[in-house]
PDB file of N, CA and C in Angstrom:
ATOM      1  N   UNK A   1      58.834 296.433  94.381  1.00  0.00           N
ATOM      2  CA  UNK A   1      59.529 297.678  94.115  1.00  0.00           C
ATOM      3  C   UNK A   1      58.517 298.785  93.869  1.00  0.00           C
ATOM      4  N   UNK A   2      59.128 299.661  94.429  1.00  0.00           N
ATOM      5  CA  UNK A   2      57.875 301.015  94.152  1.00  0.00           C
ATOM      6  C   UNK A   2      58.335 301.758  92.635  1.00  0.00           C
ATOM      7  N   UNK A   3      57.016 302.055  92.092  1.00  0.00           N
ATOM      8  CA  UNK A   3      57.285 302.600  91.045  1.00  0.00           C
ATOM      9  C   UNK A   3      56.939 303.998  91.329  1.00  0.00           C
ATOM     10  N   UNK A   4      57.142 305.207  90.463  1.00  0.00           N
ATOM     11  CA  UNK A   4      57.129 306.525  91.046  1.00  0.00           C
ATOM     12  C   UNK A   4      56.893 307.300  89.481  1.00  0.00           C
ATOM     13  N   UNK A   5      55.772 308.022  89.114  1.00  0.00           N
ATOM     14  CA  UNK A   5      55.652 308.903  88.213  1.00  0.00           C
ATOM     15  C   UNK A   5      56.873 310.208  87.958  1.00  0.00           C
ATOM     16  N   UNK A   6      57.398 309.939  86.994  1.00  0.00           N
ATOM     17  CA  UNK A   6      58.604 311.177  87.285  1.00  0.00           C
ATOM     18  C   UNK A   6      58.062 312.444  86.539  1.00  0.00           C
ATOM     19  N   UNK A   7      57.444 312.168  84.982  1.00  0.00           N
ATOM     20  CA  UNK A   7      56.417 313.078  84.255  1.00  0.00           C
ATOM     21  C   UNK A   7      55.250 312.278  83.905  1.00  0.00           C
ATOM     22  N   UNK A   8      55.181 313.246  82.987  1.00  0.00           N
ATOM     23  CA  UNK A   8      53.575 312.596  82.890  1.00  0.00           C
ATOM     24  C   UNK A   8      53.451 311.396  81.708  1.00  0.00           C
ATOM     25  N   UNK A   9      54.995 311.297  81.140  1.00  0.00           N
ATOM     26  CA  UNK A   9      54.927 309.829  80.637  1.00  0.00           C
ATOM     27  C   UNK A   9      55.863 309.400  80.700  1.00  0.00           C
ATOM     28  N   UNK A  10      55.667 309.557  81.985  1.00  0.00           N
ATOM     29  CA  UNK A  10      57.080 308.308  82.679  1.00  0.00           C
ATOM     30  C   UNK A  10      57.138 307.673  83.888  1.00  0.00           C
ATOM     31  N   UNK A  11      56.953 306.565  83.898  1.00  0.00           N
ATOM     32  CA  UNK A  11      56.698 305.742  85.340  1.00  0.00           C
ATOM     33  C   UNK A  11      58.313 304.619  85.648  1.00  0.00           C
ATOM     34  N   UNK A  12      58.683 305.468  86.780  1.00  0.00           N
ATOM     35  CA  UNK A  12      60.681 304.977  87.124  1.00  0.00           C
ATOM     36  C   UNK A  12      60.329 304.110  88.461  1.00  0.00           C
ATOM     37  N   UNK A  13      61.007 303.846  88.158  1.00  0.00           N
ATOM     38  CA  UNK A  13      61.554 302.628  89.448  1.00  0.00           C
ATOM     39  C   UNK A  13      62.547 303.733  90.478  1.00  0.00           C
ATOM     40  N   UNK A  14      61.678 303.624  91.917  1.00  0.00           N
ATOM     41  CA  UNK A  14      62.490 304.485  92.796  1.00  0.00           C
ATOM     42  C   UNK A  14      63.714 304.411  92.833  1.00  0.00           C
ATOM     43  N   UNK A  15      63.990 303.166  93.392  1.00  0.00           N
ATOM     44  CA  UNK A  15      65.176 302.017  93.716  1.00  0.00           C
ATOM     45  C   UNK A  15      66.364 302.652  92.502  1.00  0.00           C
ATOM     46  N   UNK A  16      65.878 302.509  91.658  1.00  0.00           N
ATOM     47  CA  UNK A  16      66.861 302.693  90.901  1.00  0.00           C
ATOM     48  C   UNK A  16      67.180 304.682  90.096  1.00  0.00           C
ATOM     49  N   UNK A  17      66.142 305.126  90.355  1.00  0.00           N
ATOM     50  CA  UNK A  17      66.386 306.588  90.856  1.00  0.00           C
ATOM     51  C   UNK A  17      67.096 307.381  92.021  1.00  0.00           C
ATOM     52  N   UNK A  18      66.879 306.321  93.289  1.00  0.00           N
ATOM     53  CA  UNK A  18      67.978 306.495  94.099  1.00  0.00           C
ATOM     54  C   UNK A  18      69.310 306.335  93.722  1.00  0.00           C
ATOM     55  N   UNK A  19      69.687 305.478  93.336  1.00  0.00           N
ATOM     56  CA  UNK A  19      71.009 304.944  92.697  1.00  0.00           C
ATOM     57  C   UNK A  19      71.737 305.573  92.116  1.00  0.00           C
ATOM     58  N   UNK A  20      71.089 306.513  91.206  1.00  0.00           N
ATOM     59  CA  UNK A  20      71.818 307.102  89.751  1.00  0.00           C
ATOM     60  C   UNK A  20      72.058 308.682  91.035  1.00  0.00           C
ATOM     61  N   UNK A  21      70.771 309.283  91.687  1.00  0.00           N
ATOM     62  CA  UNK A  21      71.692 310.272  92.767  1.00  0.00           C
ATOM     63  C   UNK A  21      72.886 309.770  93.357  1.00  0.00           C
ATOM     64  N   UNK A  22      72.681 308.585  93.610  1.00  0.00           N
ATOM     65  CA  UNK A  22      73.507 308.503  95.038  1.00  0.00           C
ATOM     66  C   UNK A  22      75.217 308.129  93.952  1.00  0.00           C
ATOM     67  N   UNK A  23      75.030 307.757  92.720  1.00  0.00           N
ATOM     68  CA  UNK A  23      76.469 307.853  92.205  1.00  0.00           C
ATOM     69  C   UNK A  23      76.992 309.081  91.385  1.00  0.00           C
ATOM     70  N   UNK A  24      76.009 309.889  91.473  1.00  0.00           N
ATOM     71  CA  UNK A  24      76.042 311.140  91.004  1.00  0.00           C
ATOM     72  C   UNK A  24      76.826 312.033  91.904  1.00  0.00           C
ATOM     73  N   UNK A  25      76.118 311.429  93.552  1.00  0.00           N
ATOM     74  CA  UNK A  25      76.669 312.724  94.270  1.00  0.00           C
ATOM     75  C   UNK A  25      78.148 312.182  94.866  1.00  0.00           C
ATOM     76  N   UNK A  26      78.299 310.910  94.391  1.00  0.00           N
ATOM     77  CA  UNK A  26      79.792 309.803  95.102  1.00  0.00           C
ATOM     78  C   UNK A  26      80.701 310.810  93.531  1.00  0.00           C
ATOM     79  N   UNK A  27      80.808 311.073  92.477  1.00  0.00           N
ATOM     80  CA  UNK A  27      81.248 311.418  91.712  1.00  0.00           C
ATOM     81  C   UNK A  27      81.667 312.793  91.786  1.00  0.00           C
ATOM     82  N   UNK A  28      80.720 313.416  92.275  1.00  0.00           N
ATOM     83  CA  UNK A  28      80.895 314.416  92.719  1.00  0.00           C
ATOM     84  C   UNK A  28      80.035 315.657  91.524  1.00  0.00           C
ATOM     85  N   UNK A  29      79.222 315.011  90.985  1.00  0.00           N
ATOM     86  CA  UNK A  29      78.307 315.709  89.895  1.00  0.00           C
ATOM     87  C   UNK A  29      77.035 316.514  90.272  1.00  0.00           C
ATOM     88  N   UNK A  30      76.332 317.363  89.972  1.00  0.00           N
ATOM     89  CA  UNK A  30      75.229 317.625  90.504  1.00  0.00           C
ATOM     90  C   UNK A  30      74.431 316.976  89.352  1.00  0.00           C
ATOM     91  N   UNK A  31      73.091 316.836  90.425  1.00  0.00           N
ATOM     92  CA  UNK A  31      71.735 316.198  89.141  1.00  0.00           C
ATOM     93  C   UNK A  31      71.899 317.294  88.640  1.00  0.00           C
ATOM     94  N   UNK A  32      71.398 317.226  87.083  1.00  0.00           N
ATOM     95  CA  UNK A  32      70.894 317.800  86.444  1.00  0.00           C
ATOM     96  C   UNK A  32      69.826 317.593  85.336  1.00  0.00           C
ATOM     97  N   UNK A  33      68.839 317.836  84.715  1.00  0.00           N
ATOM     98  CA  UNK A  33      67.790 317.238  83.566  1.00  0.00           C
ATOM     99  C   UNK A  33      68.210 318.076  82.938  1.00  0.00           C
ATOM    100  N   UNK A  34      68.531 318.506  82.096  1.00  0.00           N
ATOM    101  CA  UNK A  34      68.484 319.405  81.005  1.00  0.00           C
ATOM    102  C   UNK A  34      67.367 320.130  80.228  1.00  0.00           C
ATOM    103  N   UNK A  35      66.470 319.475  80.111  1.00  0.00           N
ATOM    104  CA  UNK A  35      64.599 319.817  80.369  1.00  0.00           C
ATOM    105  C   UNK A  35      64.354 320.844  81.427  1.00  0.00           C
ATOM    106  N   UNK A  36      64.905 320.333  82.298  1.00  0.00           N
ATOM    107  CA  UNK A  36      64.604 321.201  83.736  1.00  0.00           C
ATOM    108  C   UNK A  36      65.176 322.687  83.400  1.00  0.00           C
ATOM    109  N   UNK A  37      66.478 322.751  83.107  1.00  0.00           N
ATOM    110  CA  UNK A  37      67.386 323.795  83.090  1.00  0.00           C
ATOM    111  C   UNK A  37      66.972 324.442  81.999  1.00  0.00           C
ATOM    112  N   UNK A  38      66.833 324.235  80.715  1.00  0.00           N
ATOM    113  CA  UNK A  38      66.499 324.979  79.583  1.00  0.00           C
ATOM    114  C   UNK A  38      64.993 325.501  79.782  1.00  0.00           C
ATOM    115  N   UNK A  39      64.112 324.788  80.908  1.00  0.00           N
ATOM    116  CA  UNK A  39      62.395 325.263  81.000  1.00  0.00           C
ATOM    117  C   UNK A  39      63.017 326.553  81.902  1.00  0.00           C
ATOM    118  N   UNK A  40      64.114 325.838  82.709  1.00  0.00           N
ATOM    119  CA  UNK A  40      64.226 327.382  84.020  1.00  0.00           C
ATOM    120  C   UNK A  40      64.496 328.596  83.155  1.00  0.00           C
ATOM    121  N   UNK A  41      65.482 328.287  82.235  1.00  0.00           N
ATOM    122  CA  UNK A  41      66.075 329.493  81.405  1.00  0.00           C
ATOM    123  C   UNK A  41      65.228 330.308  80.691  1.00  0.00           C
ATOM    124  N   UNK A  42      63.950 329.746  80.106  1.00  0.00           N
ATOM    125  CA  UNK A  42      63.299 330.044  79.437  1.00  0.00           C
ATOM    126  C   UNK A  42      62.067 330.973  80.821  1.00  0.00           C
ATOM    127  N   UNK A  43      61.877 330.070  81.312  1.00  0.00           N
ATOM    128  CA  UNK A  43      60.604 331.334  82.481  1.00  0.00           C
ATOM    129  C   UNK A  43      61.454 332.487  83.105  1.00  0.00           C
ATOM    130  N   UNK A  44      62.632 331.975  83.350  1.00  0.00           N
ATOM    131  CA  UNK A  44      63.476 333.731  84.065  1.00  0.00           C
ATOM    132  C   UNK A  44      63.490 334.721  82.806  1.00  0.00           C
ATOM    133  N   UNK A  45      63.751 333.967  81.414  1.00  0.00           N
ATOM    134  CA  UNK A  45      64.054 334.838  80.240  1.00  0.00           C
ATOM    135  C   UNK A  45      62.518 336.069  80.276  1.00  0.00           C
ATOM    136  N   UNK A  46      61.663 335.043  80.261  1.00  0.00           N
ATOM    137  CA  UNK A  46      60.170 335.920  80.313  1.00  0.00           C
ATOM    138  C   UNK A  46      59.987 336.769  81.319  1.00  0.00           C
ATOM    139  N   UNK A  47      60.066 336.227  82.777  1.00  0.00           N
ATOM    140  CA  UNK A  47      60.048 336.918  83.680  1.00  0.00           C
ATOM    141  C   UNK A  47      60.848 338.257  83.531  1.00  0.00           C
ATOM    142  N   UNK A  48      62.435 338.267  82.713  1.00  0.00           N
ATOM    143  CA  UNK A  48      62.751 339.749  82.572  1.00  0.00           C
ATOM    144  C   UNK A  48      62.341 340.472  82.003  1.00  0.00           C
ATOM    145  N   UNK A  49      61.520 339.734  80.479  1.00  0.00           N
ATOM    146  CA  UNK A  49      61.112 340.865  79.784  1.00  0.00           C
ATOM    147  C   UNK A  49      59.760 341.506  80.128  1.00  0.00           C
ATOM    148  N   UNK A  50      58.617 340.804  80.922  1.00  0.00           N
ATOM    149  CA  UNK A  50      57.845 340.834  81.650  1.00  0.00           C
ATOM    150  C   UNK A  50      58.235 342.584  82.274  1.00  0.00           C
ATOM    151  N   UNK A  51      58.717 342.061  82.991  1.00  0.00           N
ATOM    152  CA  UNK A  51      59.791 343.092  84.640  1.00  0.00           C
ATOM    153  C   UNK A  51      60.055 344.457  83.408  1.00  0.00           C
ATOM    154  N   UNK A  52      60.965 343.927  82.128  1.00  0.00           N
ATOM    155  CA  UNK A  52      61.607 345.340  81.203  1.00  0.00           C
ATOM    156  C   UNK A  52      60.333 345.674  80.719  1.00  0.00           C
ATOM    157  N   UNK A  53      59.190 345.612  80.613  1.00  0.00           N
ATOM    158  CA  UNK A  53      58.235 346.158  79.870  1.00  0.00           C
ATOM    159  C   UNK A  53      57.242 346.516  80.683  1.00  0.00           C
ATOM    160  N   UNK A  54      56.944 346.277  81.985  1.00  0.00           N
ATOM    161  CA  UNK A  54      56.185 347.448  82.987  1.00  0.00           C
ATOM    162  C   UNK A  54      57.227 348.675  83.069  1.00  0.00           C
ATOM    163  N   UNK A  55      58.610 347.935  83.498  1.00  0.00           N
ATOM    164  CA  UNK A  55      59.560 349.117  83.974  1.00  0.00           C
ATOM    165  C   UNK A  55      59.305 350.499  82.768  1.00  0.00           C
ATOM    166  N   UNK A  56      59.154 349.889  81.333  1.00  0.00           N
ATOM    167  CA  UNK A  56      59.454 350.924  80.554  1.00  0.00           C
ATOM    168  C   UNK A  56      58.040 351.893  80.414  1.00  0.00           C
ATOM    169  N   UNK A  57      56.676 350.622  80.715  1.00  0.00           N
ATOM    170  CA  UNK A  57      55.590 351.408  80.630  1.00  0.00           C
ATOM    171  C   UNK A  57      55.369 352.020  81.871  1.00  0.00           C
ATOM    172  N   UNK A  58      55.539 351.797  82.752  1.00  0.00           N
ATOM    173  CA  UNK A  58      55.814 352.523  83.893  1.00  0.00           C
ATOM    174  C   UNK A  58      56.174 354.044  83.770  1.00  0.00           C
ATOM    175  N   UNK A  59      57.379 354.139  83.078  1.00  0.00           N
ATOM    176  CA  UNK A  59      58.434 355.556  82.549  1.00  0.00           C
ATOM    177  C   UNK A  59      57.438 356.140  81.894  1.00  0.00           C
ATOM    178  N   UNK A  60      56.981 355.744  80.953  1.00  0.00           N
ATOM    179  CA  UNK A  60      56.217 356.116  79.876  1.00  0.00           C
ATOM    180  C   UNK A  60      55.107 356.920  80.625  1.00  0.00           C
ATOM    181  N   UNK A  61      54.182 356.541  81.473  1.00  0.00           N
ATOM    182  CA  UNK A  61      53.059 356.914  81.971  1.00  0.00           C
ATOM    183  C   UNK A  61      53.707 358.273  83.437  1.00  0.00           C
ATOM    184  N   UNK A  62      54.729 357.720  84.141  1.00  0.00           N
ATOM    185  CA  UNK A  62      55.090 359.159  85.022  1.00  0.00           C
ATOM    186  C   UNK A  62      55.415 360.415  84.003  1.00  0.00           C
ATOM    187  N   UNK A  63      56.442 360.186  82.694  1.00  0.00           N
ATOM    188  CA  UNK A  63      56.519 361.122  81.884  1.00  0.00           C
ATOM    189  C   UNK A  63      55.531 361.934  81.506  1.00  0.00           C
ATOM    190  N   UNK A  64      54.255 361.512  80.967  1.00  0.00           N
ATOM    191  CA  UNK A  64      53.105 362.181  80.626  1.00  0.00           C
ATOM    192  C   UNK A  64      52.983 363.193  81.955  1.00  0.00           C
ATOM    193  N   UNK A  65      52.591 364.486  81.354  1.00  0.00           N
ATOM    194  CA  UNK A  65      51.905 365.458  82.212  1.00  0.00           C
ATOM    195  C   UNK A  65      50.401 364.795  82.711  1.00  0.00           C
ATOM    196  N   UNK A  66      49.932 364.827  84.081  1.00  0.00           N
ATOM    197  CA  UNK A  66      48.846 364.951  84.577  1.00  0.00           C
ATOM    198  C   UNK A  66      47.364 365.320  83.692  1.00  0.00           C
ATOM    199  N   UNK A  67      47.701 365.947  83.525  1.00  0.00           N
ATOM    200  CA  UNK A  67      46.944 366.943  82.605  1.00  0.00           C
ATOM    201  C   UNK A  67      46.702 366.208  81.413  1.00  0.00           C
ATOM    202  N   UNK A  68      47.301 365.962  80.608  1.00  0.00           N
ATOM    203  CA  UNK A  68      47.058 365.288  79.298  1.00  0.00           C
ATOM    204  C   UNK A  68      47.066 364.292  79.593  1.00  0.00           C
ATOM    205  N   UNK A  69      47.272 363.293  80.535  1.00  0.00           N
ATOM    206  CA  UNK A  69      46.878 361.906  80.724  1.00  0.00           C
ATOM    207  C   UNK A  69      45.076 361.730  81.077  1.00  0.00           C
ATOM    208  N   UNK A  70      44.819 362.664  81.866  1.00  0.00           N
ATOM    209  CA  UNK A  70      43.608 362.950  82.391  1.00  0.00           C
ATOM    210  C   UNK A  70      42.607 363.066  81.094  1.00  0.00           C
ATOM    211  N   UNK A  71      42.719 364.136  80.120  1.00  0.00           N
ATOM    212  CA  UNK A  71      42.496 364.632  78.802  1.00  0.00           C
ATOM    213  C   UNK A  71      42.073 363.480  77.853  1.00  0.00           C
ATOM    214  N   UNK A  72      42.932 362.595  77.832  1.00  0.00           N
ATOM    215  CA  UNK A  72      43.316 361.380  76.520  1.00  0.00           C
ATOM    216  C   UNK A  72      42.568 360.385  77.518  1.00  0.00           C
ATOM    217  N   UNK A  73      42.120 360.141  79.126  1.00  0.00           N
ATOM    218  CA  UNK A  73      41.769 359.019  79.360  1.00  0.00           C
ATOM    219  C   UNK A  73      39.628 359.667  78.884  1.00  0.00           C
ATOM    220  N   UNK A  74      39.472 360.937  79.230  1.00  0.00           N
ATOM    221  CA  UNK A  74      38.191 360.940  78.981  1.00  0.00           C
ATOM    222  C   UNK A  74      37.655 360.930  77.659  1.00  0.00           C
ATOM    223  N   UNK A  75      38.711 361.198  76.354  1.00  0.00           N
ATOM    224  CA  UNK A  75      38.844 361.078  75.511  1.00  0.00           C
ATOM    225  C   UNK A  75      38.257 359.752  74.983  1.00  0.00           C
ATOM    226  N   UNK A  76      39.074 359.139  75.547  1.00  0.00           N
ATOM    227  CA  UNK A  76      38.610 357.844  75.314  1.00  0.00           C
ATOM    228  C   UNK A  76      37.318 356.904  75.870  1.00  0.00           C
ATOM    229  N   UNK A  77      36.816 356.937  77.080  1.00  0.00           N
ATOM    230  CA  UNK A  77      35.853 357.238  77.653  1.00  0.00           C
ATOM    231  C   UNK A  77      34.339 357.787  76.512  1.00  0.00           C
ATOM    232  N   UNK A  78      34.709 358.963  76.828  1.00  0.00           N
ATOM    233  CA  UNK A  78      33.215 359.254  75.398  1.00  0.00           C
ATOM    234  C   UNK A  78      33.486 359.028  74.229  1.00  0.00           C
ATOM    235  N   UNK A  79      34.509 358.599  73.687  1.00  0.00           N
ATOM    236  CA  UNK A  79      34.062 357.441  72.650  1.00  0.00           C
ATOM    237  C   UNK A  79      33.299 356.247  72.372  1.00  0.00           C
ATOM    238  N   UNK A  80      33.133 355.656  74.146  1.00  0.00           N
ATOM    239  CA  UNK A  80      32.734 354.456  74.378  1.00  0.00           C
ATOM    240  C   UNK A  80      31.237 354.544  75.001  1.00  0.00           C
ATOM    241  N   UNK A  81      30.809 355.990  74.792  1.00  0.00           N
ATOM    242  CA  UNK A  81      29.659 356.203  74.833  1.00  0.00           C
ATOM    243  C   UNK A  81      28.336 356.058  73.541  1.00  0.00           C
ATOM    244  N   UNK A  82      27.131 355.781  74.064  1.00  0.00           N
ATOM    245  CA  UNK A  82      26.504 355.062  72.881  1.00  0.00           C
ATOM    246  C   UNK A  82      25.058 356.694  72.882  1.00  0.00           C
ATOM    247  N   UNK A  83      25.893 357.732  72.045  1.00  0.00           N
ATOM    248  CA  UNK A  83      25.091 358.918  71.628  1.00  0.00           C
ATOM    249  C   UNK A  83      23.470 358.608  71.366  1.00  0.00           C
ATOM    250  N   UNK A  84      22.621 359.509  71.832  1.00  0.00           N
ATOM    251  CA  UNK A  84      21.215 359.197  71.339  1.00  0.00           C
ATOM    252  C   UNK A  84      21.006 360.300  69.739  1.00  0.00           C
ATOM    253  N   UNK A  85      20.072 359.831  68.991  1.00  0.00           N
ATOM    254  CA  UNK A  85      20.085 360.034  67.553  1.00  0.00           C
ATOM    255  C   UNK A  85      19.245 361.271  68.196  1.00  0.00           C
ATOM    256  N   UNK A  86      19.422 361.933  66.771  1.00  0.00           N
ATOM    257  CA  UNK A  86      18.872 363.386  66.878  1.00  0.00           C
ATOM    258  C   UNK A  86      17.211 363.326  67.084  1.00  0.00           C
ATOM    259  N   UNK A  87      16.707 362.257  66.375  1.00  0.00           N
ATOM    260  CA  UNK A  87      15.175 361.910  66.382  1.00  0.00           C
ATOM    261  C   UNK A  87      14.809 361.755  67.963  1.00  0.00           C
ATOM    262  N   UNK A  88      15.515 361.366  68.542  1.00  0.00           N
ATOM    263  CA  UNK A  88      15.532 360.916  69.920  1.00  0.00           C
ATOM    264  C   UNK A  88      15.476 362.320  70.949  1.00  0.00           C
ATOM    265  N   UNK A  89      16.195 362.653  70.316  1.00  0.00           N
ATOM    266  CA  UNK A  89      16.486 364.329  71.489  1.00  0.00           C
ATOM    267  C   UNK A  89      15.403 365.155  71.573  1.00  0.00           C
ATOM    268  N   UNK A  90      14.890 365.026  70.126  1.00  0.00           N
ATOM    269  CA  UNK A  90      14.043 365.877  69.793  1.00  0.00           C
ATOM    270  C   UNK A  90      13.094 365.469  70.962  1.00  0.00           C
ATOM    271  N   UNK A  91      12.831 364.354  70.931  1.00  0.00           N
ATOM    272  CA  UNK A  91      11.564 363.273  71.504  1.00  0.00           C
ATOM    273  C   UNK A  91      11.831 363.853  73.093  1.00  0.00           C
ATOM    274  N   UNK A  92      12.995 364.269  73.853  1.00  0.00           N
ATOM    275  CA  UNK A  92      13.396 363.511  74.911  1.00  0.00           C
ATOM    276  C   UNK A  92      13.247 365.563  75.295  1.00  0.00           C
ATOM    277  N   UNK A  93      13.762 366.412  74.343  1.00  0.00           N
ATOM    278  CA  UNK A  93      13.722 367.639  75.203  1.00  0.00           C
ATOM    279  C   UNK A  93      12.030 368.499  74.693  1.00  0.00           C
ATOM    280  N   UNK A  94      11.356 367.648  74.324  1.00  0.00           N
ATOM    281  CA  UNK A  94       9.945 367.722  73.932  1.00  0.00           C
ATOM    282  C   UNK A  94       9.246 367.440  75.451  1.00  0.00           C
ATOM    283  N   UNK A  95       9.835 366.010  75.879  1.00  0.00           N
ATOM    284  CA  UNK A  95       8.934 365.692  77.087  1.00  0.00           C
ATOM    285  C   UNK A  95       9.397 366.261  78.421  1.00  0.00           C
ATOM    286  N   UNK A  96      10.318 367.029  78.313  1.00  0.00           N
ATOM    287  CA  UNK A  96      11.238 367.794  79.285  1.00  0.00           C
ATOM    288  C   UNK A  96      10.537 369.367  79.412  1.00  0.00           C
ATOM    289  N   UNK A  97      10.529 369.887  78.380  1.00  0.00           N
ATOM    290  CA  UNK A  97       9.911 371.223  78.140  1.00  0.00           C
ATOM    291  C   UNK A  97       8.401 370.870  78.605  1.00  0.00           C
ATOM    292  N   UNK A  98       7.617 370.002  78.236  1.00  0.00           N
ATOM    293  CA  UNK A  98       6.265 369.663  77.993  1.00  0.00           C
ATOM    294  C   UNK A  98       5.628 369.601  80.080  1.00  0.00           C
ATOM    295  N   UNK A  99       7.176 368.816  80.084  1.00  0.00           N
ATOM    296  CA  UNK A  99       6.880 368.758  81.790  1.00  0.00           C
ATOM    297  C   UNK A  99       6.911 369.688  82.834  1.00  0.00           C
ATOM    298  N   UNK A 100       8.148 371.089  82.164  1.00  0.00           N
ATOM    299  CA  UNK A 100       8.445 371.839  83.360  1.00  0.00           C
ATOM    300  C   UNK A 100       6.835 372.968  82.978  1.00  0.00           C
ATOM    301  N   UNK A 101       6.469 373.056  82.056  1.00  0.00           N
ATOM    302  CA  UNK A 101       5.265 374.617  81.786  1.00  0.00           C
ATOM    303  C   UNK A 101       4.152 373.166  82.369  1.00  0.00           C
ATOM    304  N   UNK A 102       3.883 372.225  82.442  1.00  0.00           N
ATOM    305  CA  UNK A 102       3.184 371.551  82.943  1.00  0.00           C
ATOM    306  C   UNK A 102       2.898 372.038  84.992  1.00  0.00           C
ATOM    307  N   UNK A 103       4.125 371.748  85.165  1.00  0.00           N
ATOM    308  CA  UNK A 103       4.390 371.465  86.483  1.00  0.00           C
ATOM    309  C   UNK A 103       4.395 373.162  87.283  1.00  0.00           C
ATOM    310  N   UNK A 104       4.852 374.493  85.584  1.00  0.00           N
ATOM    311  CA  UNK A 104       4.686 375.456  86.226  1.00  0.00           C
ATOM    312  C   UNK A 104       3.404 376.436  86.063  1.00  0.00           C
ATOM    313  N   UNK A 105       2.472 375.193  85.123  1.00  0.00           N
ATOM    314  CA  UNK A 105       1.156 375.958  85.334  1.00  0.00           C
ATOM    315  C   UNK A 105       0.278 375.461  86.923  1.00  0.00           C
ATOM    316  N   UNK A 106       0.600 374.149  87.129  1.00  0.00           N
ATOM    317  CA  UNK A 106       0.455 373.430  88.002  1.00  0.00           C
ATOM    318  C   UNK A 106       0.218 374.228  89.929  1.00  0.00           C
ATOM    319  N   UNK A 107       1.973 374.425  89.627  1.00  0.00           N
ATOM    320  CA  UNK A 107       2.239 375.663  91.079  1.00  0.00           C
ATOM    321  C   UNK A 107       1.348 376.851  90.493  1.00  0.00           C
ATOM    322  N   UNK A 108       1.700 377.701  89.815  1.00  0.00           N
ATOM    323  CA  UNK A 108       0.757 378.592  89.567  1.00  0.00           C
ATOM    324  C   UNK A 108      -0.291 378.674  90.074  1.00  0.00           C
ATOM    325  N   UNK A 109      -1.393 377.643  89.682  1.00  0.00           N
ATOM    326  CA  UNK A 109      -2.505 377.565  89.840  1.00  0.00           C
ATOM    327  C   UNK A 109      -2.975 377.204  91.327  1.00  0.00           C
ATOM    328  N   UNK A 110      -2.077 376.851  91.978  1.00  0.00           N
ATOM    329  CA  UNK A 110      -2.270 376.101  93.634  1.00  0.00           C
ATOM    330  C   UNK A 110      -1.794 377.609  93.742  1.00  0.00           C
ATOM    331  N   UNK A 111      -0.763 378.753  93.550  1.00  0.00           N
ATOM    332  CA  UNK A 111      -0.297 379.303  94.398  1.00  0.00           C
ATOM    333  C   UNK A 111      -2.036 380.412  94.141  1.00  0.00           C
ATOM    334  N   UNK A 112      -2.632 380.530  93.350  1.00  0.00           N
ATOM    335  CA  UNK A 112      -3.310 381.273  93.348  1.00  0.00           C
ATOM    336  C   UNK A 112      -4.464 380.855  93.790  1.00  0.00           C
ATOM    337  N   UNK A 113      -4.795 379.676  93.813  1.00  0.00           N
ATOM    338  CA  UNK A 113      -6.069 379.376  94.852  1.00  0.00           C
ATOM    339  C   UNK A 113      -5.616 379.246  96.218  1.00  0.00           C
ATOM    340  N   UNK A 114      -4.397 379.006  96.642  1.00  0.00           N
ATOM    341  CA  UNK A 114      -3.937 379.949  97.807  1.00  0.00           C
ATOM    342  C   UNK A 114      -3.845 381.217  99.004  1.00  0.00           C
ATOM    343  N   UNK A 115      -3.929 381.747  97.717  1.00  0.00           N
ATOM    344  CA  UNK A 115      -3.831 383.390  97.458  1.00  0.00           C
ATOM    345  C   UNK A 115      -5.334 383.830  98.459  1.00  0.00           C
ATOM    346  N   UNK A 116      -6.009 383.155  96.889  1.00  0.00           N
ATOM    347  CA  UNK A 116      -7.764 383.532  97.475  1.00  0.00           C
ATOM    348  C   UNK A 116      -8.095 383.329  98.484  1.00  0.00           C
ATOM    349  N   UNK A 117      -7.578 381.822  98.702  1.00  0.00           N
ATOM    350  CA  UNK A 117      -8.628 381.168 100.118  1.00  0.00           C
ATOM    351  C   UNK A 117      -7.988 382.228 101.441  1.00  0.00           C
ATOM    352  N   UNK A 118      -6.539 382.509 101.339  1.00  0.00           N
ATOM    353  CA  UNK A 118      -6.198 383.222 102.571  1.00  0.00           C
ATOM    354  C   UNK A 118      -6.438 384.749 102.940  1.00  0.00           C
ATOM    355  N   UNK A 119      -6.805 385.173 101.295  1.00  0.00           N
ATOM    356  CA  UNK A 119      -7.277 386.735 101.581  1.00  0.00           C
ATOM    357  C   UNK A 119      -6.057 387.742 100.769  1.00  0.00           C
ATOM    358  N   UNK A 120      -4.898 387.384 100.658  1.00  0.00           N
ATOM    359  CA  UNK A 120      -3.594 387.874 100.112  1.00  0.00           C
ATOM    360  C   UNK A 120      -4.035 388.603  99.431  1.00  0.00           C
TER     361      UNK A 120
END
């Protein structure tokens, strides 16, 4: 006789799983598990509220103006930014300044030995 896993702790005899359909459907009954039916009831139950709670956040988000959705998302955004300390800035528009009178004594100085070599 073949045996047949029905769950995962339960090992049935086909033969006799056939049987109990086949006087089920002579009776005129449908199978039913009751396990089965109360698990179905329970995933459609979720599945609606699932479905009712995009639908409502859904509403929620077309309602908002453009504008203030845009506003509140960058909002949030540079919050999640990691600011440099004031010690730091100092440091950072020190080597910034330090570079451009660098770079514009630099031209300067090419534009005027320039100058000379061509006669200007």
């Amino acid at each position: 006789m073949a045996k047949v896993v029905k769950s995962t702790r339960e090992v049935v005899d086909i033969n006799e799983e056939m049987e109990k359909i086949e006087k089920k459907k002579k009776n005129g009954k449908k199978e039913s598990d009751p396990k089965k039916n109360k698990e179905e009831k329970v995933a459609k139950n979720k599945d609606k509220k699932k479905k009712a709670g995009k639908d409502k956040k859904d509403k929620k988000i077309k309602k908002k103006n453009p504008v203030v959705t845009f506003f509140g998302e960058v909002k949030k955004e540079v919050s999640k930014v990691k600011w440099p300390s004031r010690k730091d800035m100092v440091k950072y528009s020190i080597a910034t300044i330090s570079f451009i009178v660098f770079f514009a004594l630099f031209f300067f100085i090419i534009d005027m030995i320039m100058a000379i070599l061509l006669g200007v």
